[in-house]
PDB file of N, CA and C in Angstrom:
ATOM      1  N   UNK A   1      25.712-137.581  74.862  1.00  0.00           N
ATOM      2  CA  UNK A   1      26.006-137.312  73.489  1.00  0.00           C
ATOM      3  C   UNK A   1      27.506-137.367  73.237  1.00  0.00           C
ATOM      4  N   UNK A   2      27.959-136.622  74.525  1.00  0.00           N
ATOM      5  CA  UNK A   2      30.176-136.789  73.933  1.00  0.00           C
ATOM      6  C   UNK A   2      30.422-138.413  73.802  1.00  0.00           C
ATOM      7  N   UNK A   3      29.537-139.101  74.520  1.00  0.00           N
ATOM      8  CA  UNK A   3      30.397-141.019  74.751  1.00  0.00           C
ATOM      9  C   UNK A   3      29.551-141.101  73.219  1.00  0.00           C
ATOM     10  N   UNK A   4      28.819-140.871  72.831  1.00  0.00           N
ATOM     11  CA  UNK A   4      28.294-141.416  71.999  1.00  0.00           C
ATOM     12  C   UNK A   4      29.340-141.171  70.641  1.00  0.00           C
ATOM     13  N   UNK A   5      29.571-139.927  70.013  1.00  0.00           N
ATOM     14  CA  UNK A   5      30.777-139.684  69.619  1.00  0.00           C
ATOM     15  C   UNK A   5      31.858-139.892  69.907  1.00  0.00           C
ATOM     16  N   UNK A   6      32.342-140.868  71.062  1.00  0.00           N
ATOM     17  CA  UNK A   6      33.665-140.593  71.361  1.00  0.00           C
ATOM     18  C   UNK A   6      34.191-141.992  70.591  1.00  0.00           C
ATOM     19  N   UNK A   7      33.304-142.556  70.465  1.00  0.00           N
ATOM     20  CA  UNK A   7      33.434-144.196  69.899  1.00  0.00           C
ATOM     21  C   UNK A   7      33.925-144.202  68.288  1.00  0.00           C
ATOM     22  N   UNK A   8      34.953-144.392  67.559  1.00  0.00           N
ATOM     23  CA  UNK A   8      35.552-143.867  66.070  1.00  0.00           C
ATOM     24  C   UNK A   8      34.738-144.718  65.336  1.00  0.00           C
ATOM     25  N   UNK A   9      33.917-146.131  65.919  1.00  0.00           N
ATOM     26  CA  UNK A   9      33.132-146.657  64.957  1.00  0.00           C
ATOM     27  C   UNK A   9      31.679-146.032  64.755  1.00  0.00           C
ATOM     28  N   UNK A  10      30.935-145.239  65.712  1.00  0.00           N
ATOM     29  CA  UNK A  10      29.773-144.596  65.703  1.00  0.00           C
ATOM     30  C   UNK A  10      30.080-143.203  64.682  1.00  0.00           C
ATOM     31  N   UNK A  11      31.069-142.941  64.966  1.00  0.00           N
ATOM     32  CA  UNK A  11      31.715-141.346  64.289  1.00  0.00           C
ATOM     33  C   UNK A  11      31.597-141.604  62.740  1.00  0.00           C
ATOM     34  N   UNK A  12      32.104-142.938  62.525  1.00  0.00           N
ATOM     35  CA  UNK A  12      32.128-143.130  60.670  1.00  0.00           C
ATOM     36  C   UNK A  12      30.343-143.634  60.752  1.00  0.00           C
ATOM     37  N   UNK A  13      29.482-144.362  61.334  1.00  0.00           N
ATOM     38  CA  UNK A  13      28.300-144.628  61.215  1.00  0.00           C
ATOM     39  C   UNK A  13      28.043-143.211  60.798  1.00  0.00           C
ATOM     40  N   UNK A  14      27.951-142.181  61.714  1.00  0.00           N
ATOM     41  CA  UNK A  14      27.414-140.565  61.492  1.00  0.00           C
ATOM     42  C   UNK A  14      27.493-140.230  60.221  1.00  0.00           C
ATOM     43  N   UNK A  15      29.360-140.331  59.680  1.00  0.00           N
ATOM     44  CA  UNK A  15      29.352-139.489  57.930  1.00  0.00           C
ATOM     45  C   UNK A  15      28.532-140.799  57.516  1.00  0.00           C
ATOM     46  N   UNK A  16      27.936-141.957  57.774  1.00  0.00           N
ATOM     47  CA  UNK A  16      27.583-142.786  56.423  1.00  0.00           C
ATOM     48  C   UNK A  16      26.247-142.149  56.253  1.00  0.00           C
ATOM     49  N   UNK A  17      25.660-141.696  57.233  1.00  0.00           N
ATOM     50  CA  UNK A  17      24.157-141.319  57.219  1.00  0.00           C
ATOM     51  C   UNK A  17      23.696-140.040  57.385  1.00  0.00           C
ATOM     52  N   UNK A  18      25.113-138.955  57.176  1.00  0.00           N
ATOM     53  CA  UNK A  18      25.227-137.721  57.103  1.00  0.00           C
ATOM     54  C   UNK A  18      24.056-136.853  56.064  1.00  0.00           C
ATOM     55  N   UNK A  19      24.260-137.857  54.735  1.00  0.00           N
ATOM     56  CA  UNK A  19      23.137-137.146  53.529  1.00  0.00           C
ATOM     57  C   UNK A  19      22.133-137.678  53.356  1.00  0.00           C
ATOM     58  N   UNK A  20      22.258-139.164  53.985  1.00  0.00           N
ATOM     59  CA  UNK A  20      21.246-139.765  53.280  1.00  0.00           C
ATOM     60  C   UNK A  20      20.718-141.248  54.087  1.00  0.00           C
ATOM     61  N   UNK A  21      19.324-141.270  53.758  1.00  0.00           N
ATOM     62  CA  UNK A  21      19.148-142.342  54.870  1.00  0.00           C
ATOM     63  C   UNK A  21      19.672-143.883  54.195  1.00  0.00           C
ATOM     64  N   UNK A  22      20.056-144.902  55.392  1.00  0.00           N
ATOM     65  CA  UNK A  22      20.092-146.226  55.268  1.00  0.00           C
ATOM     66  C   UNK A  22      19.566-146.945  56.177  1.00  0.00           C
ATOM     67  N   UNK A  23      19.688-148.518  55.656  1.00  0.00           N
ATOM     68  CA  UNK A  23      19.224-149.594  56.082  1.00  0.00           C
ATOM     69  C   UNK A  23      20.407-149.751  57.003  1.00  0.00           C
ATOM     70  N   UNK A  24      20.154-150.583  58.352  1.00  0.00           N
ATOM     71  CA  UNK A  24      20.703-151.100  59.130  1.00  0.00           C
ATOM     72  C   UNK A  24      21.978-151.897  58.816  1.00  0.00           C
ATOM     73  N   UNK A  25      21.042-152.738  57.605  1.00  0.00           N
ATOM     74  CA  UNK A  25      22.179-153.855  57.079  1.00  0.00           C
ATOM     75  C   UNK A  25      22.758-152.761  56.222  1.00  0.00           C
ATOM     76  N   UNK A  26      22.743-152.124  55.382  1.00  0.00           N
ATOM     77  CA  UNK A  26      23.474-151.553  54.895  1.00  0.00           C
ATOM     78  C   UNK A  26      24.962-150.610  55.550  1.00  0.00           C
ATOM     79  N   UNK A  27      24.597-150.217  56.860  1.00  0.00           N
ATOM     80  CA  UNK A  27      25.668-149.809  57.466  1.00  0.00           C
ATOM     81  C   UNK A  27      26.020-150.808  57.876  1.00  0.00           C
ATOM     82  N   UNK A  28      25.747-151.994  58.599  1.00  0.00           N
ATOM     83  CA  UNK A  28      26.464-152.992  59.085  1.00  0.00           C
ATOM     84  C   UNK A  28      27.433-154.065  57.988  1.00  0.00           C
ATOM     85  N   UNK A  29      26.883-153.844  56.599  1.00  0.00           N
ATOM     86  CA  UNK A  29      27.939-154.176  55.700  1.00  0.00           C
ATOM     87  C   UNK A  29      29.193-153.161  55.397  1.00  0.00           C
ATOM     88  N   UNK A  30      29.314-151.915  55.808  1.00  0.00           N
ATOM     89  CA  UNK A  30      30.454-151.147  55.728  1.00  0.00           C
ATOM     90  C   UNK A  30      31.240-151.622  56.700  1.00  0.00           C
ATOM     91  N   UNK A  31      30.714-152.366  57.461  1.00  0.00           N
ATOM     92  CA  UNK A  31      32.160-152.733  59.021  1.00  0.00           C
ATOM     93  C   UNK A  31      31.997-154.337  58.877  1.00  0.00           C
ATOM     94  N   UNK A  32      32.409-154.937  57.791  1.00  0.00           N
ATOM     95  CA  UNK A  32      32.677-156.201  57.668  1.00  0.00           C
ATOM     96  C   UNK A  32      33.396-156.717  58.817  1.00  0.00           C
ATOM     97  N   UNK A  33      34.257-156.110  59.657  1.00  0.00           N
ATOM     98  CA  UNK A  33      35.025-157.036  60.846  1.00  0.00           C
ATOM     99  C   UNK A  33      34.460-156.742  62.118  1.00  0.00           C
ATOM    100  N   UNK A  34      32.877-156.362  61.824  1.00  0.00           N
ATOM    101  CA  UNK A  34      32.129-155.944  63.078  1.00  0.00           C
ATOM    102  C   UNK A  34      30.990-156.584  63.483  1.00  0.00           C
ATOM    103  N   UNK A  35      30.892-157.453  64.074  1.00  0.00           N
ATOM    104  CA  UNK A  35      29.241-158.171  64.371  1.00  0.00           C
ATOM    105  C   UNK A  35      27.964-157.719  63.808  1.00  0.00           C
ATOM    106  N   UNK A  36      27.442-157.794  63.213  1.00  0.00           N
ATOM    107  CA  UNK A  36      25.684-157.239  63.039  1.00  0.00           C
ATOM    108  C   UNK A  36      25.364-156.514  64.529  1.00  0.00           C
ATOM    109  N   UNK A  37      25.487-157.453  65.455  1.00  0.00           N
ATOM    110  CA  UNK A  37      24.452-156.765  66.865  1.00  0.00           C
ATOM    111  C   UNK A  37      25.419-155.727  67.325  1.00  0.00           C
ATOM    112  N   UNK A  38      26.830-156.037  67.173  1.00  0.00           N
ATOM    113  CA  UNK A  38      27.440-154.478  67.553  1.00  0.00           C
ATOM    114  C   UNK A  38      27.092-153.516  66.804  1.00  0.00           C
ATOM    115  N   UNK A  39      26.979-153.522  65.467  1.00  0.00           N
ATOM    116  CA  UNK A  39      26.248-152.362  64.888  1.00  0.00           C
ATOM    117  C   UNK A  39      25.316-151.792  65.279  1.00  0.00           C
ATOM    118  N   UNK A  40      24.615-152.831  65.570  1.00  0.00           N
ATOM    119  CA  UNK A  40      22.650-152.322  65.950  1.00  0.00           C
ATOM    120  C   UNK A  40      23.302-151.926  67.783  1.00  0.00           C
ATOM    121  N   UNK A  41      23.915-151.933  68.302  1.00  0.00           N
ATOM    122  CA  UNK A  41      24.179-151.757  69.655  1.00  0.00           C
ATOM    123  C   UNK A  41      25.019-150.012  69.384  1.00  0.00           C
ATOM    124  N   UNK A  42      25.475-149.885  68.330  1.00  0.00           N
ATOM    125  CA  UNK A  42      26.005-148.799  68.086  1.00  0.00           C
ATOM    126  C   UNK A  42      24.887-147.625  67.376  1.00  0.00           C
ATOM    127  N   UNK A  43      23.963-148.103  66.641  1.00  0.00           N
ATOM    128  CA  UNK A  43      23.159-147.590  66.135  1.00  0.00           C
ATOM    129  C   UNK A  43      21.975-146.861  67.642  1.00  0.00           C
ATOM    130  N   UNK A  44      21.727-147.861  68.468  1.00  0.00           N
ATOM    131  CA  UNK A  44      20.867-147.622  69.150  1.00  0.00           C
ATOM    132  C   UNK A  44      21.528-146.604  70.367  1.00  0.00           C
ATOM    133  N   UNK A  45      22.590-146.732  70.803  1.00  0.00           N
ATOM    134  CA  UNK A  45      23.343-145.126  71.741  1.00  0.00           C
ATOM    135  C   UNK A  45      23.382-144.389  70.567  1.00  0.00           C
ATOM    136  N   UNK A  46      23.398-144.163  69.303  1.00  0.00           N
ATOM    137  CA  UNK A  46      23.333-142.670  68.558  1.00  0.00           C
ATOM    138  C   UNK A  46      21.857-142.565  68.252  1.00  0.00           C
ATOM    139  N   UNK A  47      21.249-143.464  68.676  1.00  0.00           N
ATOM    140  CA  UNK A  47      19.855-143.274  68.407  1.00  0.00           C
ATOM    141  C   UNK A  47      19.329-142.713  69.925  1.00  0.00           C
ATOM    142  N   UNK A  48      19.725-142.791  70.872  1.00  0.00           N
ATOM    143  CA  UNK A  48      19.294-142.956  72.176  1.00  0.00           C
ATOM    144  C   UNK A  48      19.899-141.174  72.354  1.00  0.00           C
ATOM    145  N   UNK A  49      21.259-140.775  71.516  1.00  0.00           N
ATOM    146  CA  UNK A  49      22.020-139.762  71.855  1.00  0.00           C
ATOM    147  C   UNK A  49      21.052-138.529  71.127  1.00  0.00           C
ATOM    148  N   UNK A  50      20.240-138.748  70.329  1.00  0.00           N
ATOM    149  CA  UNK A  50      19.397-137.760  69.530  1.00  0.00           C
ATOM    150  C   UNK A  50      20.516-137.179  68.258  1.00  0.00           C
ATOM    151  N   UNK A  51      21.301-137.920  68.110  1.00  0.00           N
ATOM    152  CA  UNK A  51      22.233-138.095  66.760  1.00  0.00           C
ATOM    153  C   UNK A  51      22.267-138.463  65.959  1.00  0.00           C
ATOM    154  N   UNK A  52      20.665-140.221  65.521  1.00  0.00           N
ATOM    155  CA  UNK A  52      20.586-140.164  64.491  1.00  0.00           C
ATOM    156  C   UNK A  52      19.405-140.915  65.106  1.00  0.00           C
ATOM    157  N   UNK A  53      18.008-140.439  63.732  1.00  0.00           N
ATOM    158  CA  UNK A  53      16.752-140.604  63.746  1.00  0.00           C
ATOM    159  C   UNK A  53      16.641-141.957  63.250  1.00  0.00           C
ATOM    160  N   UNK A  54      15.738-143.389  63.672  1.00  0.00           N
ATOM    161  CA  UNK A  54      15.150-143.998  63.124  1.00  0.00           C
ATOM    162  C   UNK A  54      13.739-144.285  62.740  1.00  0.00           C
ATOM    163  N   UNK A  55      13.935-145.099  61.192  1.00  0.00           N
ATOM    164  CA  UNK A  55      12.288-144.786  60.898  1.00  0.00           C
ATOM    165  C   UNK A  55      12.143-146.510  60.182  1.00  0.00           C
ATOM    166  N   UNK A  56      11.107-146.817  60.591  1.00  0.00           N
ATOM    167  CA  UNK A  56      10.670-148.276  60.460  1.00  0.00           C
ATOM    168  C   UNK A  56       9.856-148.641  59.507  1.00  0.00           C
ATOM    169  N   UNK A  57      10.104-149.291  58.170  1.00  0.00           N
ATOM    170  CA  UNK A  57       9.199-149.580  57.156  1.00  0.00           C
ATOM    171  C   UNK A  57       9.494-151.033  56.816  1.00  0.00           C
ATOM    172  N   UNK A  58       8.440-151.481  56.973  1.00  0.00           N
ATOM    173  CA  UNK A  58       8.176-152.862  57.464  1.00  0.00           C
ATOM    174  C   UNK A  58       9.296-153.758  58.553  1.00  0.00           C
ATOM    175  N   UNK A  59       9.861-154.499  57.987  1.00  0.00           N
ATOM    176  CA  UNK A  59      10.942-155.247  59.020  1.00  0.00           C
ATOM    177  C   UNK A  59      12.078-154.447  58.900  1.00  0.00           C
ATOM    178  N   UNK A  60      12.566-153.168  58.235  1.00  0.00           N
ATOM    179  CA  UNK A  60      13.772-152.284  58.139  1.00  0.00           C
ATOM    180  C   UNK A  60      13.365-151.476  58.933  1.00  0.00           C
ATOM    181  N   UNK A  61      14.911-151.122  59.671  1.00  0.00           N
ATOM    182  CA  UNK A  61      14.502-150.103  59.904  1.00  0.00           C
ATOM    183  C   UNK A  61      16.055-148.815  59.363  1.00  0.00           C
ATOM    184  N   UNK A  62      15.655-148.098  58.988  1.00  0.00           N
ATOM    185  CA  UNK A  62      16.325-146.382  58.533  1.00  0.00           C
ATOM    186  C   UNK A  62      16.721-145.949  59.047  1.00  0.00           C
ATOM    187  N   UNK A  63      18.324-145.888  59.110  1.00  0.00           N
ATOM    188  CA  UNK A  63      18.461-144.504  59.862  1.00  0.00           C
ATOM    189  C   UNK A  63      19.090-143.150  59.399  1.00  0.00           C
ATOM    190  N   UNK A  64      19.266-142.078  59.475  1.00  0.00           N
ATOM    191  CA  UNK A  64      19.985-140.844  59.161  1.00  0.00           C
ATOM    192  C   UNK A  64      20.163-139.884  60.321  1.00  0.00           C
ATOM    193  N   UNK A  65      21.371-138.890  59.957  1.00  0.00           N
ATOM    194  CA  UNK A  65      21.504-138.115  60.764  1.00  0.00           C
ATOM    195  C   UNK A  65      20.567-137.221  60.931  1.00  0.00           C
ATOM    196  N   UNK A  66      20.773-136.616  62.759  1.00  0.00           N
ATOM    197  CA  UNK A  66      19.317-135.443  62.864  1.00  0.00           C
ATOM    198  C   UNK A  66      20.459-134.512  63.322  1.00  0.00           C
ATOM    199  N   UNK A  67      21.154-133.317  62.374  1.00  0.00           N
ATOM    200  CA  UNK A  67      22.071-132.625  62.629  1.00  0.00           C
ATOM    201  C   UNK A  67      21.895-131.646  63.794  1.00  0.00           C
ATOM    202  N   UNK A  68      20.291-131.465  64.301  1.00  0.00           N
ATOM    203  CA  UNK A  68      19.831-130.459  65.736  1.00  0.00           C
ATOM    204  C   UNK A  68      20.577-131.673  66.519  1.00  0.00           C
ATOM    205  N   UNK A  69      20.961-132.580  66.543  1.00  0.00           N
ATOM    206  CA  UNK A  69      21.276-133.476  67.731  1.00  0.00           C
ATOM    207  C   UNK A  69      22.780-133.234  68.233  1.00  0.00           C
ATOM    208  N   UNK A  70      23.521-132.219  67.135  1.00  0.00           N
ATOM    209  CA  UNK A  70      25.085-131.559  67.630  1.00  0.00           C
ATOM    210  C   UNK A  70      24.949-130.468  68.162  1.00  0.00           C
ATOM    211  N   UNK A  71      23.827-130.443  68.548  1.00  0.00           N
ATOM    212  CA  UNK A  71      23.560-128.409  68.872  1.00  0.00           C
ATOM    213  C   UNK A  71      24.206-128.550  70.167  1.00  0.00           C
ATOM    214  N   UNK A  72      25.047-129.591  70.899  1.00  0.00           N
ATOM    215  CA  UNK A  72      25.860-128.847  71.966  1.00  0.00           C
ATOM    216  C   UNK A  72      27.095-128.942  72.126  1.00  0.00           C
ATOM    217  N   UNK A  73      27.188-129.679  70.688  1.00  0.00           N
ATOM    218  CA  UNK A  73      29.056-129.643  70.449  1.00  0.00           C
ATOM    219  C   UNK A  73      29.224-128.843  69.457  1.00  0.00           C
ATOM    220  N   UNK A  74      28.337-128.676  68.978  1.00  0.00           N
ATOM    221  CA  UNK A  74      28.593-126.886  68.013  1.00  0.00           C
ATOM    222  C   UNK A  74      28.949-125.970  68.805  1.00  0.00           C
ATOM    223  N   UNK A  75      27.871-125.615  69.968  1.00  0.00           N
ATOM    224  CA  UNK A  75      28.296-124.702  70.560  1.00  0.00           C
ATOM    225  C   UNK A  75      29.263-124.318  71.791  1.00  0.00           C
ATOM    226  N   UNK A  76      29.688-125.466  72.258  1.00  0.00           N
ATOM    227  CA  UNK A  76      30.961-125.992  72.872  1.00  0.00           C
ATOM    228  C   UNK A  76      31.728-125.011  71.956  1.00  0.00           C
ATOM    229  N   UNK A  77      32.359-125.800  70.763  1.00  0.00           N
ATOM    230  CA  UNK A  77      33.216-125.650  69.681  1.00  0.00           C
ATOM    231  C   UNK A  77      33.172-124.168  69.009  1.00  0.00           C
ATOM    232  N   UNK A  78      32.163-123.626  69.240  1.00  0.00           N
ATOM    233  CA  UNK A  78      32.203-122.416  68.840  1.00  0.00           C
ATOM    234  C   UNK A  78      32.612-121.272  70.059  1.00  0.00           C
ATOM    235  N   UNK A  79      32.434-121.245  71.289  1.00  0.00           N
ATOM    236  CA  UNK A  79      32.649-121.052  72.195  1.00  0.00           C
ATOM    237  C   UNK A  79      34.255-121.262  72.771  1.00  0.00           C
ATOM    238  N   UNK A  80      34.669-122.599  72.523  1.00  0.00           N
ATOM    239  CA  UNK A  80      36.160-122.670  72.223  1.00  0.00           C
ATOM    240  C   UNK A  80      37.025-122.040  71.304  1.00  0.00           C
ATOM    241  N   UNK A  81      36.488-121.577  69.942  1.00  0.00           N
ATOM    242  CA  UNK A  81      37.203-121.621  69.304  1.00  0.00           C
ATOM    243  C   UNK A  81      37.052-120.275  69.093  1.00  0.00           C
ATOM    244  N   UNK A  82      35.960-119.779  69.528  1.00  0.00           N
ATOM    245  CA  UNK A  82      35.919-117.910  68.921  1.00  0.00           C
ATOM    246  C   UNK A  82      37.205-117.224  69.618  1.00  0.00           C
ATOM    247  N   UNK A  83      37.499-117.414  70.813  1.00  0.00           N
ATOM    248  CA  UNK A  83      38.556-116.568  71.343  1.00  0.00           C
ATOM    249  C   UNK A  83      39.810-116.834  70.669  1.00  0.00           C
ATOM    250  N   UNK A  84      39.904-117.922  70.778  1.00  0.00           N
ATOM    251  CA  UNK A  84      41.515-118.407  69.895  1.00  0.00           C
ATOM    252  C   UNK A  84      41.639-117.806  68.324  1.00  0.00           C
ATOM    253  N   UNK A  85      40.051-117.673  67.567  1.00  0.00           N
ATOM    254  CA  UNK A  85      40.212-117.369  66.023  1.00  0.00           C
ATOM    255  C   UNK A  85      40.257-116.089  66.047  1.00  0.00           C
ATOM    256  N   UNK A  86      39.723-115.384  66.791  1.00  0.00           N
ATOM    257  CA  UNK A  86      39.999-113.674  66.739  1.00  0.00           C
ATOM    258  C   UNK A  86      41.081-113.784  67.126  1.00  0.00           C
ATOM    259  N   UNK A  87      41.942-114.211  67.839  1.00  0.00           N
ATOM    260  CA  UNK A  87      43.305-113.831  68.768  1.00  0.00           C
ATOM    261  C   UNK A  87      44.196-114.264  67.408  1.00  0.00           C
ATOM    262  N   UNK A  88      44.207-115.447  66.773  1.00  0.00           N
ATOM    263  CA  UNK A  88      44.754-115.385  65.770  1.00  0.00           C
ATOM    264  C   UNK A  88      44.642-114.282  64.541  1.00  0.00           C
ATOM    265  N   UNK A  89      43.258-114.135  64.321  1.00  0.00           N
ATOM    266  CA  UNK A  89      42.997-112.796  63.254  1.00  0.00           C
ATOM    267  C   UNK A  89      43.533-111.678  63.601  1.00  0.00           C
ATOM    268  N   UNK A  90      43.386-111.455  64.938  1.00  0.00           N
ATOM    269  CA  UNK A  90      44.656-109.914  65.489  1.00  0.00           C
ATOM    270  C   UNK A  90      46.250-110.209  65.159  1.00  0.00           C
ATOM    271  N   UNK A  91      46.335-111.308  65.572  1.00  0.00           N
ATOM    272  CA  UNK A  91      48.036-111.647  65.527  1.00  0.00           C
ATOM    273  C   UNK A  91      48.061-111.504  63.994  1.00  0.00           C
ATOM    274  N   UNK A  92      47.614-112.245  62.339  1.00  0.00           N
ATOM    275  CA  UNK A  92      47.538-111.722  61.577  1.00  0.00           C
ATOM    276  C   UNK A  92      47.292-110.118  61.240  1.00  0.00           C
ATOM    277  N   UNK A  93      46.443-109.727  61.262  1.00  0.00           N
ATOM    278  CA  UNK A  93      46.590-108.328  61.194  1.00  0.00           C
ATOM    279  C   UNK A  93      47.756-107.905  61.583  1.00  0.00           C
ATOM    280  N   UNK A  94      48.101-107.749  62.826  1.00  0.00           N
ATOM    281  CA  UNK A  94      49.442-107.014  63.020  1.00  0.00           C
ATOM    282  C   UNK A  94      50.421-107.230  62.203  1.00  0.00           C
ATOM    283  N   UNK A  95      50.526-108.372  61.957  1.00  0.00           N
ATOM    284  CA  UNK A  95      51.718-108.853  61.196  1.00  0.00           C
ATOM    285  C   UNK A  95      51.860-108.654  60.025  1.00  0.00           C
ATOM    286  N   UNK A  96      50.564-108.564  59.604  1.00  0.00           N
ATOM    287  CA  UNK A  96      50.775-107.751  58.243  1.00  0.00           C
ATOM    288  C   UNK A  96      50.380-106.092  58.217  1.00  0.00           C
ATOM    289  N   UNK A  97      50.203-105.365  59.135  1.00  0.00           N
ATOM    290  CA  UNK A  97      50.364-104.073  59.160  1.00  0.00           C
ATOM    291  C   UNK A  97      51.852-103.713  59.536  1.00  0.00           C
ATOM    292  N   UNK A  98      52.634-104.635  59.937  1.00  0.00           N
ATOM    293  CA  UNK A  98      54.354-104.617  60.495  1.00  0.00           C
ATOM    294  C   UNK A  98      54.954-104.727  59.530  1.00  0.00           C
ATOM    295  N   UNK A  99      54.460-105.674  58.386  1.00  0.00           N
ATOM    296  CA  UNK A  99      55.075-105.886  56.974  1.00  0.00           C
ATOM    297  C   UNK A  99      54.947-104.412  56.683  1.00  0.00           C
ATOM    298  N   UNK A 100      53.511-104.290  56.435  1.00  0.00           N
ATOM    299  CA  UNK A 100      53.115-103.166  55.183  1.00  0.00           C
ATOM    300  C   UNK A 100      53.818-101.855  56.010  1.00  0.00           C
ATOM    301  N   UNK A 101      54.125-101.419  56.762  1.00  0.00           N
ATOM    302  CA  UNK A 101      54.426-100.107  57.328  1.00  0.00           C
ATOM    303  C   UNK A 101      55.325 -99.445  57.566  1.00  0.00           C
TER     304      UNK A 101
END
């Protein structure tokens, strides 16, 4: 799932299909300086990563984001970041009980 995100062209695929589903060709027309099959080669590791769902109606096929598919860089990221955001919220506090006092 991290290689799959780590790629900046899969990362903008993600926000395109963040709200709402699309057609293949339709994302592969947002990267005009990008091959068709690299798209579909990009589509299929975020499809493979459980990052974005496809659904097949007739010769299209759909895709959108399946947001349970970040549930381990959420919690990475939350895990990283809780110690540092309280440590900052203390360092605030003090600093403004040093003002006020």
């Amino acid at each position: 799932m991290w290689e799959a995100v780590a790629e900046p062209r899969r990362r903008a695929i993600l926000v395109l299909v963040r709200d709402r589903e699309l057609a293949a060709g339709q994302i592969a027309a947002q990267f005009p300086d990008v091959a068709r099959p690299t798209v579909s080669q990009h589509l299929r590791v975020l499809r493979d990563a459980g990052l974005v769902v496809e659904r097949r109606v007739g010769t299209s096929r759909l895709y959108r984001a399946r947001p349970e598919g970040f549930a381990e860089v959420r919690e990475f990221l939350d895990r990283f970041w809780a110690g540092r955001l309280q440590a900052l919220k203390e360092a605030a506090e003090a600093e403004q009980r040093t003002r006020d006092g």
